[in-house]
N, C-alpha and C. Protein backbone atom coordinates (compact mmCIF):
# COMPACT_ATOMS: atom_id res chain seq x y z
N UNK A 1 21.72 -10.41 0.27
CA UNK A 1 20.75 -11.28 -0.31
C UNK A 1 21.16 -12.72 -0.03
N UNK A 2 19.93 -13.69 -0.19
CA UNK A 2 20.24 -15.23 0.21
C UNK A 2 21.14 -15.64 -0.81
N UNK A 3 22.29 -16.53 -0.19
CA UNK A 3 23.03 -17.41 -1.23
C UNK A 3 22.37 -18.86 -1.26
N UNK A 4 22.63 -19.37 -2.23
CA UNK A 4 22.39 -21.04 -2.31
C UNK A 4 23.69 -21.62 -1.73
N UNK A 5 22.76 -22.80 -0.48
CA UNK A 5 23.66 -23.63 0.55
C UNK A 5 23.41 -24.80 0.37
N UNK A 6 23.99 -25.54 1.01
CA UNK A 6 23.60 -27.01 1.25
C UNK A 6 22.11 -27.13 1.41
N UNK A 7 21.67 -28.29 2.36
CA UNK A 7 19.67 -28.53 2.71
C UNK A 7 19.03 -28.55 1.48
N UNK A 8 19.44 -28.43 -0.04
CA UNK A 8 18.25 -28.48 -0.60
C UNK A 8 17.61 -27.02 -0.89
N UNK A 9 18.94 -26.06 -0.28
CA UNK A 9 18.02 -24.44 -0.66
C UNK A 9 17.60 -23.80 0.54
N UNK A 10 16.93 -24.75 1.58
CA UNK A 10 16.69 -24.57 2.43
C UNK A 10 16.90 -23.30 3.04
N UNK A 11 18.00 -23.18 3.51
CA UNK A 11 18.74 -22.06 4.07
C UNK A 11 18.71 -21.05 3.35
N UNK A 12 18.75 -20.62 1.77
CA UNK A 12 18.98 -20.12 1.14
C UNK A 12 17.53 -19.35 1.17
N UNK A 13 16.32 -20.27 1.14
CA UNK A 13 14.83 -19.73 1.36
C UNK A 13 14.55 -19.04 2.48
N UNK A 14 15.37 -19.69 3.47
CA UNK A 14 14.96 -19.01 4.94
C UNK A 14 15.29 -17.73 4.98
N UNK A 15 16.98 -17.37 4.56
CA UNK A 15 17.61 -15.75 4.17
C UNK A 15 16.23 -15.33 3.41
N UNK A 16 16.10 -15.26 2.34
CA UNK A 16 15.00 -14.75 1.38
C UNK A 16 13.87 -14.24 2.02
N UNK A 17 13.03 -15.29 2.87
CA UNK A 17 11.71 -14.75 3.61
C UNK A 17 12.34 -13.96 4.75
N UNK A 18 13.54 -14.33 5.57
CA UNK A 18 13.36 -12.94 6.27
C UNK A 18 13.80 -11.96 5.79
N UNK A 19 14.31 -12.21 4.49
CA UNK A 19 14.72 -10.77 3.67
C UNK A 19 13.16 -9.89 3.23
N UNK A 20 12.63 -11.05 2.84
CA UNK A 20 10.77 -10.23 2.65
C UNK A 20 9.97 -9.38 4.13
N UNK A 21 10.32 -10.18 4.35
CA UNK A 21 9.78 -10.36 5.77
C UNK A 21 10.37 -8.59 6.10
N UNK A 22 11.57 -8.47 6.40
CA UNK A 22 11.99 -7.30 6.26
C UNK A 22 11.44 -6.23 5.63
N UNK A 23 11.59 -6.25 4.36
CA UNK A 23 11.26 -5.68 2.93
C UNK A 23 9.70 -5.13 3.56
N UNK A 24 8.81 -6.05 3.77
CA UNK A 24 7.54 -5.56 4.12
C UNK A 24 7.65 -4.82 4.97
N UNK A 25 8.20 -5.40 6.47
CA UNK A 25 7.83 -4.11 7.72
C UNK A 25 8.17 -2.60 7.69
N UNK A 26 9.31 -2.59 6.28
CA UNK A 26 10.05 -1.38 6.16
C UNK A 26 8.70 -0.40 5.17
N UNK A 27 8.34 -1.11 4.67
CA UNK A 27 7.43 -0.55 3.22
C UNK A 27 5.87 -0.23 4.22
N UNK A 28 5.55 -1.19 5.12
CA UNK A 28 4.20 -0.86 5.88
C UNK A 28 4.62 0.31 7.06
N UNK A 29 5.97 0.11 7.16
CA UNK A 29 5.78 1.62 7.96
C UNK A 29 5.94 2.74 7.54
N UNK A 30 6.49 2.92 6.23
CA UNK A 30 6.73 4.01 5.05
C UNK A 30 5.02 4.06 4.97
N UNK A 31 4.30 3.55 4.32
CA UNK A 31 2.79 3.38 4.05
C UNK A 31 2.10 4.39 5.65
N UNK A 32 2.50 3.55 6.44
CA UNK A 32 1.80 4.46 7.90
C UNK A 32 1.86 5.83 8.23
N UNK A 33 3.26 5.93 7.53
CA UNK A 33 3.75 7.33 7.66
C UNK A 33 3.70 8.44 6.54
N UNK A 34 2.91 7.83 5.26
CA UNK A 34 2.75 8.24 3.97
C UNK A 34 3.87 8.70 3.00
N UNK A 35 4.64 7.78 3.01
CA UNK A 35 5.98 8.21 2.16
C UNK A 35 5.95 7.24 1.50
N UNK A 36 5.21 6.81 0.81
CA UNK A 36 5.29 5.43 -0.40
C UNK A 36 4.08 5.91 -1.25
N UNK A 37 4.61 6.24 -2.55
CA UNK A 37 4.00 6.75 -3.50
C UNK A 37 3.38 5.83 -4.57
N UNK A 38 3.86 4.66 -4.49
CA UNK A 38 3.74 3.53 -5.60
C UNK A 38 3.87 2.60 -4.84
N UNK A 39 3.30 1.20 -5.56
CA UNK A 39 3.23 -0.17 -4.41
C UNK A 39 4.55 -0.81 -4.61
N UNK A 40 4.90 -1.04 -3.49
CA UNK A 40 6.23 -1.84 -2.79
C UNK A 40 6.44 -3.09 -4.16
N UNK A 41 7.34 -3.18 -4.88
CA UNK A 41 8.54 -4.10 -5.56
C UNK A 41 8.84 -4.98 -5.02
N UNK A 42 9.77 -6.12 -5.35
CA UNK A 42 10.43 -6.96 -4.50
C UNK A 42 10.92 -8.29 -5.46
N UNK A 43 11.77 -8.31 -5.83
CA UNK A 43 12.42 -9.69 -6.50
C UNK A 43 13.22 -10.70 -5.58
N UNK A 44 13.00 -12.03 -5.97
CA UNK A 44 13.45 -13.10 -5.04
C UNK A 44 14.75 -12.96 -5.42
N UNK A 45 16.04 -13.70 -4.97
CA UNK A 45 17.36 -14.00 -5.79
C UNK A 45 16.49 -14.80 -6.97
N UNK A 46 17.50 -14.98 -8.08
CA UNK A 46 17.37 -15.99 -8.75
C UNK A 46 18.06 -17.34 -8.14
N UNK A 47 17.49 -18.30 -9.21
CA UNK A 47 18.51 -19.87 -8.37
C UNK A 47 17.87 -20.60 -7.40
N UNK A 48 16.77 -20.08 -7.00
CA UNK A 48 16.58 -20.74 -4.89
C UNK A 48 16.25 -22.03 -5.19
N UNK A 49 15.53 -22.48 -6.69
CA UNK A 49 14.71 -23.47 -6.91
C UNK A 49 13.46 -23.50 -5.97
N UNK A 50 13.03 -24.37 -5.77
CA UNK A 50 11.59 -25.04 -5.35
C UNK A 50 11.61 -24.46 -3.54
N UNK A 51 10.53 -23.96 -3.10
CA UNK A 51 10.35 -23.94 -1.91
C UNK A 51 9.77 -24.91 -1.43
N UNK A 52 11.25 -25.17 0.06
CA UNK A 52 10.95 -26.27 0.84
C UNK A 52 9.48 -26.67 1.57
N UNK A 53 8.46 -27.23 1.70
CA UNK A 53 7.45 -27.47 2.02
C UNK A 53 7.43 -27.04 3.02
N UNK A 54 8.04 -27.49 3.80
CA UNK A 54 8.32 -26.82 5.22
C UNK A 54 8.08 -25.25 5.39
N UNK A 55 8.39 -24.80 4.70
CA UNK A 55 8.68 -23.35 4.88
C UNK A 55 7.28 -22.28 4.27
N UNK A 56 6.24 -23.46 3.43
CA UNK A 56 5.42 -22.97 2.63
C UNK A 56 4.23 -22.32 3.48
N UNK A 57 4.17 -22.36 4.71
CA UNK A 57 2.91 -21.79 5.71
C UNK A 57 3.67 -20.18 5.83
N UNK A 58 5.02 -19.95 6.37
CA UNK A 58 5.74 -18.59 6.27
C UNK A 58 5.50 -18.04 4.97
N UNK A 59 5.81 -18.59 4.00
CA UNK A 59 5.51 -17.70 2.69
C UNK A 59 4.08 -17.51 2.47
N UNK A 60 3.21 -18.10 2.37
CA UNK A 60 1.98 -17.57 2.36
C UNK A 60 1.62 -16.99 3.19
N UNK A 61 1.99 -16.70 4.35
CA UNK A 61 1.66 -15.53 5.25
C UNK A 61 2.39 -14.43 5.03
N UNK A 62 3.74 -14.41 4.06
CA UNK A 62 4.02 -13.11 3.76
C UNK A 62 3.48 -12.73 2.60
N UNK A 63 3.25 -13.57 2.13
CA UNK A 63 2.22 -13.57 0.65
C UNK A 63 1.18 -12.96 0.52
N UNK A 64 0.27 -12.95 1.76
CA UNK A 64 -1.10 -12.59 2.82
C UNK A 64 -0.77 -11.06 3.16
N UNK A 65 0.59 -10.83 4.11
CA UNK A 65 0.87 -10.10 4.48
C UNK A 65 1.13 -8.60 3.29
N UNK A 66 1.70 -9.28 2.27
CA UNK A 66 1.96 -8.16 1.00
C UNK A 66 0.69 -7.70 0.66
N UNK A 67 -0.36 -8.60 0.41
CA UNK A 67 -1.74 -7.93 -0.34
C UNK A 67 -2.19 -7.62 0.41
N UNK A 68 -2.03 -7.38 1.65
CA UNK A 68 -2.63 -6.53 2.44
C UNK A 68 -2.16 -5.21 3.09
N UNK A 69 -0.89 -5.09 2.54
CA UNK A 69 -0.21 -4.06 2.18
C UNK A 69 -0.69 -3.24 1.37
N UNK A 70 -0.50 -3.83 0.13
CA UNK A 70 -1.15 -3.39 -1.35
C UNK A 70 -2.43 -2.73 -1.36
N UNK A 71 -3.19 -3.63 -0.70
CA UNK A 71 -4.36 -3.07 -0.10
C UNK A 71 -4.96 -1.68 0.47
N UNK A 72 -3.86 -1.60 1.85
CA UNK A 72 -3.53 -0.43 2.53
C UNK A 72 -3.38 0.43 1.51
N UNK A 73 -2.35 0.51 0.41
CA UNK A 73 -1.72 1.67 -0.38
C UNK A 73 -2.99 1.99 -1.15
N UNK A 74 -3.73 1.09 -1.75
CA UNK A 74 -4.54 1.37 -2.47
C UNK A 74 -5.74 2.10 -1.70
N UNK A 75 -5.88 2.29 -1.04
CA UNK A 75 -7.22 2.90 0.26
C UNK A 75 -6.42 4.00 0.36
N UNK A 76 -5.39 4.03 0.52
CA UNK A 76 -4.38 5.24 0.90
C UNK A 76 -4.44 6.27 -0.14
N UNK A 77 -4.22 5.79 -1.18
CA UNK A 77 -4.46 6.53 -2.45
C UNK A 77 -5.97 7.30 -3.48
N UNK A 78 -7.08 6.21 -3.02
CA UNK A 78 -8.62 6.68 -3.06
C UNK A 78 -8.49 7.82 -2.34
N UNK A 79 -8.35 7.84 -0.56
CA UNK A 79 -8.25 9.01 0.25
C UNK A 79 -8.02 9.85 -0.24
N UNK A 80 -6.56 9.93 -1.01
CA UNK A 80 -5.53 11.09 -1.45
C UNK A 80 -5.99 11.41 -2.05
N UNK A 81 -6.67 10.93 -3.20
CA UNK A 81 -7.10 11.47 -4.58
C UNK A 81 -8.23 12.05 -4.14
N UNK A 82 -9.25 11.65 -3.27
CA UNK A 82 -10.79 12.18 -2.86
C UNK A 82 -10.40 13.44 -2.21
N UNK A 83 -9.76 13.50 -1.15
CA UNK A 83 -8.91 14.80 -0.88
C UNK A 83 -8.68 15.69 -2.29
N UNK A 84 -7.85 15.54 -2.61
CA UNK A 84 -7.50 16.07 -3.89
C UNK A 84 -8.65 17.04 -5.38
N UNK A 85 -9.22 15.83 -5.12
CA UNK A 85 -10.65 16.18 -5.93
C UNK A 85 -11.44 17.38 -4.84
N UNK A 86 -11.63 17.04 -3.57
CA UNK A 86 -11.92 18.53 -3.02
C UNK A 86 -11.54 19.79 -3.17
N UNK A 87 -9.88 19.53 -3.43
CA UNK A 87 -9.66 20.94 -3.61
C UNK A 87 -9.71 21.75 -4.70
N UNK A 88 -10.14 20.83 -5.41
CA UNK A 88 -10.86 21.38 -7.07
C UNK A 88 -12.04 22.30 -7.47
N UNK A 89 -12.82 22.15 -5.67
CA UNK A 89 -14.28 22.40 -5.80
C UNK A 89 -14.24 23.04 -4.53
N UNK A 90 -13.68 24.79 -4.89
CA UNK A 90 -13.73 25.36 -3.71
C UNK A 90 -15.26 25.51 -3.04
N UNK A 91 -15.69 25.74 -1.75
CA UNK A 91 -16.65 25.82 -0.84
C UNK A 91 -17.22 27.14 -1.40
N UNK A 92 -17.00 27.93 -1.50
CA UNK A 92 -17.26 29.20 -1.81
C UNK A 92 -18.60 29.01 -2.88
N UNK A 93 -17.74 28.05 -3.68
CA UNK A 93 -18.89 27.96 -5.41
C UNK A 93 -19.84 27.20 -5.05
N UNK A 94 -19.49 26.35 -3.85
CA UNK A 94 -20.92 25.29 -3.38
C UNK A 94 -21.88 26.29 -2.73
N UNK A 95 -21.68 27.04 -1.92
CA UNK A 95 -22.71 27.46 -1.07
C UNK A 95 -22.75 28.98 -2.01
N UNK A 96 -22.38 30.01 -2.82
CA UNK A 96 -22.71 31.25 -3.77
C UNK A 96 -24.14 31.19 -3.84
N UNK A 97 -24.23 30.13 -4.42
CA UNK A 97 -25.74 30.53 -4.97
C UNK A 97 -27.39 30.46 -3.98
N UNK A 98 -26.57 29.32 -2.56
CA UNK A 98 -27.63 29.80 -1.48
C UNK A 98 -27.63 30.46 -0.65
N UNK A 99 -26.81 31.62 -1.03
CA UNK A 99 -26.95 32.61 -0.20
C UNK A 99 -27.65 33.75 -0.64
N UNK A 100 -27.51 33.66 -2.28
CA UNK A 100 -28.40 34.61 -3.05
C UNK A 100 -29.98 34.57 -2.25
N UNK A 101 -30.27 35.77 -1.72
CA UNK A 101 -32.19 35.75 -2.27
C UNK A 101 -32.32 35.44 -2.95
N UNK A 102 -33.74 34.60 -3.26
CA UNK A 102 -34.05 34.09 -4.65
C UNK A 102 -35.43 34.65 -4.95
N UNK A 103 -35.75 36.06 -4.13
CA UNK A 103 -37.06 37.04 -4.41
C UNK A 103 -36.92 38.27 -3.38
N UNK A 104 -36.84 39.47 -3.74
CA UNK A 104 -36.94 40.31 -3.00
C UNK A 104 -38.13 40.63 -3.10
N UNK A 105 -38.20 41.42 -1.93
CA UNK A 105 -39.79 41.66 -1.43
C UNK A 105 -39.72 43.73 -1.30
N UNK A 106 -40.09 44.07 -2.41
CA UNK A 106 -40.81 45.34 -2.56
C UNK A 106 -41.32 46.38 -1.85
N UNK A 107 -42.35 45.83 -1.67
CA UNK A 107 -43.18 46.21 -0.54
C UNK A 107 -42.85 46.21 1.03
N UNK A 108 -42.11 45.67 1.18
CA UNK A 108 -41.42 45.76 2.82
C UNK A 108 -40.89 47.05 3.37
């Protein structure tokens, strides 16, 4: 994890986002591959203080990048569950009753 350095933090922010930065690509390819059951966590160090301005276009693009993660999982999970809910409602019980005749014919 980032330590606090000289710059103002600086350095200390930069470790951090590519520690996120990380953190995400590992969690969106778990997500691709369906092994993430719950949405991705993630705590900063404590201490970093204030993010350097400089650095504030990278964090909002990982910022961007997470909810659209989140996103993914959540679509991922409608699927699963809609799946799921199918198999509640075997095929058999949908189509039973149109297969019944619904008048036999007597006279034939």
């Amino acid at each position: 994890m980032a330590s606090i350095t000289n710059n103002d933090g600086k350095d200390a922010w930069v470790d951090t986002l590519s520690d996120f930065q990380h953190h995400l690509d590992t969690v969106a390819e778990q997500v691709a591959n369906g092994l993430v059951t719950e949405p991705p966590t993630w705590e900063p160090p404590a201490g970093l203080g204030p993010l350097p301005h400089e650095l504030a276009p990278l964090a909002y693009r990982l910022a961007e990048q997470y909810n659209d993660l989140l996103e993914a999982l959540r679509q991922a999970m409608i699927t699963t569950r809609q799946e799921l809910d199918g198999l509640h409602r075997p095929a058999a019980q949908t189509y039973r009753h149109a297969a019944r005749p619904s008048m036999l014919d007597e006279q034939a």
